[in-house]
Protein backbone atom coordinates (compact mmCIF):
# COMPACT_ATOMS: atom_id res chain seq x y z
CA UNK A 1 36.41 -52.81 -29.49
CA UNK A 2 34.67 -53.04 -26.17
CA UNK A 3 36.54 -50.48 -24.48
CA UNK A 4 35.51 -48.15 -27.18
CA UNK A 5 32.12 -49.34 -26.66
CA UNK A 6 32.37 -48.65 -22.79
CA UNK A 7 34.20 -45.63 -23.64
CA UNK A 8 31.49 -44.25 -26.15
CA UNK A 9 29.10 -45.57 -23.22
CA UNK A 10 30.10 -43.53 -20.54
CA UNK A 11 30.54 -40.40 -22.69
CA UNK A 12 26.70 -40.69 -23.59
CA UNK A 13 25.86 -41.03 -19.87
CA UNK A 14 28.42 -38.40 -18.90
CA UNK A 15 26.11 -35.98 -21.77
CA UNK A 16 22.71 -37.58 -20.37
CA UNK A 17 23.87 -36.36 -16.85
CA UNK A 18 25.30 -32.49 -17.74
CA UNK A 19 21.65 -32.50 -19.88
CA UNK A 20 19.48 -33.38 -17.03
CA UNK A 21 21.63 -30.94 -14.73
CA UNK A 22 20.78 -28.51 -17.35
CA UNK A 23 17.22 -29.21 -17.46
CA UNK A 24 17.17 -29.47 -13.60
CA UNK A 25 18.76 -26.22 -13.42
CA UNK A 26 16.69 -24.69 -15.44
CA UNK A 27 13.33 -25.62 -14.82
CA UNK A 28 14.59 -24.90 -11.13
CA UNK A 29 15.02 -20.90 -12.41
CA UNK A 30 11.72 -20.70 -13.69
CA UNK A 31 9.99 -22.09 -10.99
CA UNK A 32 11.87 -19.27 -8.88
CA UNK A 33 11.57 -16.81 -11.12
CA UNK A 34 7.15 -17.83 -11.43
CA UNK A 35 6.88 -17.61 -7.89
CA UNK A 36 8.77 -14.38 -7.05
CA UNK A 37 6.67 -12.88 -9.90
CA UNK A 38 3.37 -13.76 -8.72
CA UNK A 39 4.21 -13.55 -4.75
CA UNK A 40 7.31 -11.57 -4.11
CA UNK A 41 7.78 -7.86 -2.87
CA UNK A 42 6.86 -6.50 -6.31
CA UNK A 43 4.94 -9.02 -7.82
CA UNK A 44 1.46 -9.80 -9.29
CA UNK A 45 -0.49 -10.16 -6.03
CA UNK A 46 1.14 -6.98 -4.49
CA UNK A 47 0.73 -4.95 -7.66
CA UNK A 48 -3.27 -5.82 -7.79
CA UNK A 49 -3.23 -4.90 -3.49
CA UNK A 50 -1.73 -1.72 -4.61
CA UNK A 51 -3.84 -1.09 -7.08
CA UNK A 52 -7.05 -1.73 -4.80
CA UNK A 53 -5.76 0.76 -2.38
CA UNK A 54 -4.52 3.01 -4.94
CA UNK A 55 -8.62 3.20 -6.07
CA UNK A 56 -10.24 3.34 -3.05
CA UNK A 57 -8.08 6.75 -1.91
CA UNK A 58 -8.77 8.36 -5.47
CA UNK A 59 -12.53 7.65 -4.27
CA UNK A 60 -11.92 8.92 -0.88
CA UNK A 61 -9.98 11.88 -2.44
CA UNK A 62 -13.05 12.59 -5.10
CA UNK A 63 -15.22 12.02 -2.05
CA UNK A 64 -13.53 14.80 0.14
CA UNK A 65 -12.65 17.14 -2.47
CA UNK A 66 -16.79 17.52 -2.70
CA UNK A 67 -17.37 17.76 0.79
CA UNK A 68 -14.95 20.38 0.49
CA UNK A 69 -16.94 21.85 -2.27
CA UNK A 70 -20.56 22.05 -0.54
CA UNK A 71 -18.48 23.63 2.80
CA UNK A 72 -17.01 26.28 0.57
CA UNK A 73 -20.37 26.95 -1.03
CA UNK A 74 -21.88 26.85 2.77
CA UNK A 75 -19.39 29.43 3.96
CA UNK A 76 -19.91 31.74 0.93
CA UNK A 77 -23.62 31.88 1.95
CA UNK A 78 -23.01 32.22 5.48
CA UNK A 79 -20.54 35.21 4.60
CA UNK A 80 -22.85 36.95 1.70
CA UNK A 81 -26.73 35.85 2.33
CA UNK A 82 -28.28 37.32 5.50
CA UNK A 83 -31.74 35.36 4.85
CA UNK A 84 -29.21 32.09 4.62
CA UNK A 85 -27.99 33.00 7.84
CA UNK A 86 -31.43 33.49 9.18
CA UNK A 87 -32.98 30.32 8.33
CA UNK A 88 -29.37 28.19 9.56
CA UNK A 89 -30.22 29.87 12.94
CA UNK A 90 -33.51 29.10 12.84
CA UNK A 91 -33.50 26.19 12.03
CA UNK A 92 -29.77 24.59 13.42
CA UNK A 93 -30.14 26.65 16.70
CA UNK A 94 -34.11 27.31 17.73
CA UNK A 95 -33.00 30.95 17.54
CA UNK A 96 -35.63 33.95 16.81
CA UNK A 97 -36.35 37.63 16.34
CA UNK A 98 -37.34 39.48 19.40
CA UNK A 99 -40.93 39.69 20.11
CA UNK A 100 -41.03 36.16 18.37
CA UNK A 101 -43.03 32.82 19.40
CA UNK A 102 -41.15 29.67 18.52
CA UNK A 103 -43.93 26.32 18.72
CA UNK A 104 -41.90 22.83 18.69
CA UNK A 105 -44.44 19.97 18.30
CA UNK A 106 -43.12 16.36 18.78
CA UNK A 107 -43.52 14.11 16.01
């Protein structure tokens, strides 16, 4: 009777030991698996980074794309509209009619 008892024993403890390896093993994997989604090459933290960036050049693109706008508008006037042109030279480059007095006063 007590080597079935030690036998019955040390299967238990051999089941106790394959659980905790189990249990080990897993918990292990999900540790892994939390970190290398929040900090690995594709993970949380990069995504948000990405993200960031990926906002700030839409900005910088919206940003540009009117700058671009106001030149394009600036050009057609420059092209079309003498009096346009007059007052840019005027006023950009001190230029004048012939015959004409410019006055500059300092502010």
């Amino acid at each position: 009777m007590s080597t079935r008892n030690l036998l019955r024993r040390q299967v238990v403890s051999e089941v106790k030991k394959k659980k905790l390896i189990f249990l080990t093993f897993v918990s292990l994997s999900f540790l892994y698996l939390s970190i290398s989604l929040l900090f690995g090459d594709m993970g949380l933290f990069r995504y948000l980074e990405l993200h960031r960036t990926k906002t700030n050049m839409e900005n910088q693109i919206t940003e540009i794309n009117r700058e671009n706008e106001q030149l394009r508008t600036q050009l057609k006037l420059l092209k079309e509209d003498p009096f346009y042109r007059e007052k840019l030279a005027r006023e950009e480059y001190g230029l004048s009619k012939p015959n004409e007095y410019i006055f500059q006063y300092d502010k």
